[in-house]
C-alpha atoms as a PDB file:
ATOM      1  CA  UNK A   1       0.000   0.000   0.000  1.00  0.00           C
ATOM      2  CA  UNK A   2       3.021   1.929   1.072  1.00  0.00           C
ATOM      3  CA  UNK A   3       5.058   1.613  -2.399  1.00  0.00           C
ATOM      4  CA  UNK A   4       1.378   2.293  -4.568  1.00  0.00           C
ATOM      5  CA  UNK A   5       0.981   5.515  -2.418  1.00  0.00           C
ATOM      6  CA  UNK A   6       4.677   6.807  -3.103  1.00  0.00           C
ATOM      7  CA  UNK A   7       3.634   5.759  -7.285  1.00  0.00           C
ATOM      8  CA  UNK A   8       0.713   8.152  -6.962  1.00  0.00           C
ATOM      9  CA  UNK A   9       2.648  10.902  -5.278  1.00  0.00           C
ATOM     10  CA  UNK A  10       4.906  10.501  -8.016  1.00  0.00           C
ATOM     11  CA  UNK A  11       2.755  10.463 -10.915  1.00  0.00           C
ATOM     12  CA  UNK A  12       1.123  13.803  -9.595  1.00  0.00           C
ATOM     13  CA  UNK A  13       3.901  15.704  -8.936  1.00  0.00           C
ATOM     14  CA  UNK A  14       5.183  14.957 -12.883  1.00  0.00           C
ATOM     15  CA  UNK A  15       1.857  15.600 -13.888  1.00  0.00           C
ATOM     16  CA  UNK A  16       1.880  18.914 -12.061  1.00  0.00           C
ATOM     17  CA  UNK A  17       5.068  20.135 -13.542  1.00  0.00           C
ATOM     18  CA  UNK A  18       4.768  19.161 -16.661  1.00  0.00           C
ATOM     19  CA  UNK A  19       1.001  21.367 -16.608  1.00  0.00           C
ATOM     20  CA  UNK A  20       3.713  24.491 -15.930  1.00  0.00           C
ATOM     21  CA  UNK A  21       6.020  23.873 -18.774  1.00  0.00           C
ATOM     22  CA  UNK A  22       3.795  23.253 -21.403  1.00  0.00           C
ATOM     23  CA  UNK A  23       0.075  22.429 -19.489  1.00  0.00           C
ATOM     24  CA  UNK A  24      -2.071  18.808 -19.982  1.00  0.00           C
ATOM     25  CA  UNK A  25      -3.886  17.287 -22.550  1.00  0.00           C
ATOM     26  CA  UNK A  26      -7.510  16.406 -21.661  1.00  0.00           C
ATOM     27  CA  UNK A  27      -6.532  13.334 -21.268  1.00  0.00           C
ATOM     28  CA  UNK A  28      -3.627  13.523 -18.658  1.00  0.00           C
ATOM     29  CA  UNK A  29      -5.897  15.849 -16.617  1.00  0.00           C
ATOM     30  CA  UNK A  30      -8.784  13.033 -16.762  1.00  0.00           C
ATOM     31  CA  UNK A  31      -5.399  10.512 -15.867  1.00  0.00           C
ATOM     32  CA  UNK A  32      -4.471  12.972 -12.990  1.00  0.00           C
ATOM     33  CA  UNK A  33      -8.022  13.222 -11.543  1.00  0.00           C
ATOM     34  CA  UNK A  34      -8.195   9.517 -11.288  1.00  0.00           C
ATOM     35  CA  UNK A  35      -4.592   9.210  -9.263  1.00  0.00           C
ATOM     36  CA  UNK A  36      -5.645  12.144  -6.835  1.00  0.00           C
ATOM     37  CA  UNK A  37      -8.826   9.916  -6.120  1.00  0.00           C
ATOM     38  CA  UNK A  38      -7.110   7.006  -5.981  1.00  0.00           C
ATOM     39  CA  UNK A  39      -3.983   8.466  -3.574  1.00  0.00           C
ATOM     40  CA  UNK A  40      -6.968  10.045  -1.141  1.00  0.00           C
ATOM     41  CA  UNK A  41      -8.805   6.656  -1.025  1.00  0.00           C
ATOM     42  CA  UNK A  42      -5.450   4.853  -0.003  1.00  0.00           C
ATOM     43  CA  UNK A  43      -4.930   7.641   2.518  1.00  0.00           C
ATOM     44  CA  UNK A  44      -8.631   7.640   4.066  1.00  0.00           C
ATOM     45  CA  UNK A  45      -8.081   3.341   3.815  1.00  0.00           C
ATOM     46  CA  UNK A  46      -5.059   4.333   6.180  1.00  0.00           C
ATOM     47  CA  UNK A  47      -6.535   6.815   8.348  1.00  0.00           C
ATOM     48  CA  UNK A  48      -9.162   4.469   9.285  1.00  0.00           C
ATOM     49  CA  UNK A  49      -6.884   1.520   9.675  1.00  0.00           C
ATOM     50  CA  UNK A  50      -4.752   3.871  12.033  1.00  0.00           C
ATOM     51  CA  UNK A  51      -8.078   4.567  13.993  1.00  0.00           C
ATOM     52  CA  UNK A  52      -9.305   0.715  14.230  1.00  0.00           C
ATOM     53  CA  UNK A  53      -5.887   0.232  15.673  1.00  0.00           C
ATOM     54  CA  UNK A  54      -5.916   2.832  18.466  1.00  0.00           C
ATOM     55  CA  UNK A  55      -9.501   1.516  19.297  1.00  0.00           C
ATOM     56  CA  UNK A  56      -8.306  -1.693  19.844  1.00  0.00           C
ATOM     57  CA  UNK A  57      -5.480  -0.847  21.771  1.00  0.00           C
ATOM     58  CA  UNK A  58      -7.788   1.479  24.127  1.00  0.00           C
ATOM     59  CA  UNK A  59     -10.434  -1.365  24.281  1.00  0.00           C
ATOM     60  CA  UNK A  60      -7.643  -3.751  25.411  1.00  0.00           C
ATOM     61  CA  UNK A  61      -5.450  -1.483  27.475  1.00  0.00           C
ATOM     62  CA  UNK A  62      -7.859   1.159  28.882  1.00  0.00           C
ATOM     63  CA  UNK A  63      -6.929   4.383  29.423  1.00  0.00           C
ATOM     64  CA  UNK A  64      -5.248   6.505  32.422  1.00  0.00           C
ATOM     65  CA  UNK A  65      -8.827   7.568  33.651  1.00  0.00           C
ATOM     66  CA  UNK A  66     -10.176   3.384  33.523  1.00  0.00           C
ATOM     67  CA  UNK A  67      -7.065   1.233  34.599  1.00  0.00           C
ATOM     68  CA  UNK A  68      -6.774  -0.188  37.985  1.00  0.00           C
ATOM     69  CA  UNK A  69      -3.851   0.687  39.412  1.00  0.00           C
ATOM     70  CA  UNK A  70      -2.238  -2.366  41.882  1.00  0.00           C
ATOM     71  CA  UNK A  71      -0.661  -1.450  44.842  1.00  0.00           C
END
């Protein structure tokens, strides 16, 4: 997910220059609409991994305010 992220980064930054030295074909600005969709799903799937994961962690750890402390 990682490495197809970086791609898409990639892709839209050429695209991006390239549109100031000489602009896009209707084409390449349909091509760059797709990547910038497809980089910001990747980045939402992320996001809500990232979430799921700090959920699970509270629901198995507790927090500060919900841990029993042993004396």
């Amino acid at each position: 997910m990682e490495d197809r992220v970086e791609k898409l980064m990639e892709d839209i930054k050429g695209l991006d220059e390239k549109v100031e030295e000489s602009g896009l074909s209707d084409l390449e600005i349909l091509g760059r609409k797709d990547k910038f969709c497809e980089l910001w799903r990747f980045l939402n799937a992320k996001y809500v991994k990232m979430v799921q994961m700090s959920r699970s962690k509270w629901l198995k750890e507790g927090d500060a305010n919900s841990k029993i402390n042993k004396l």
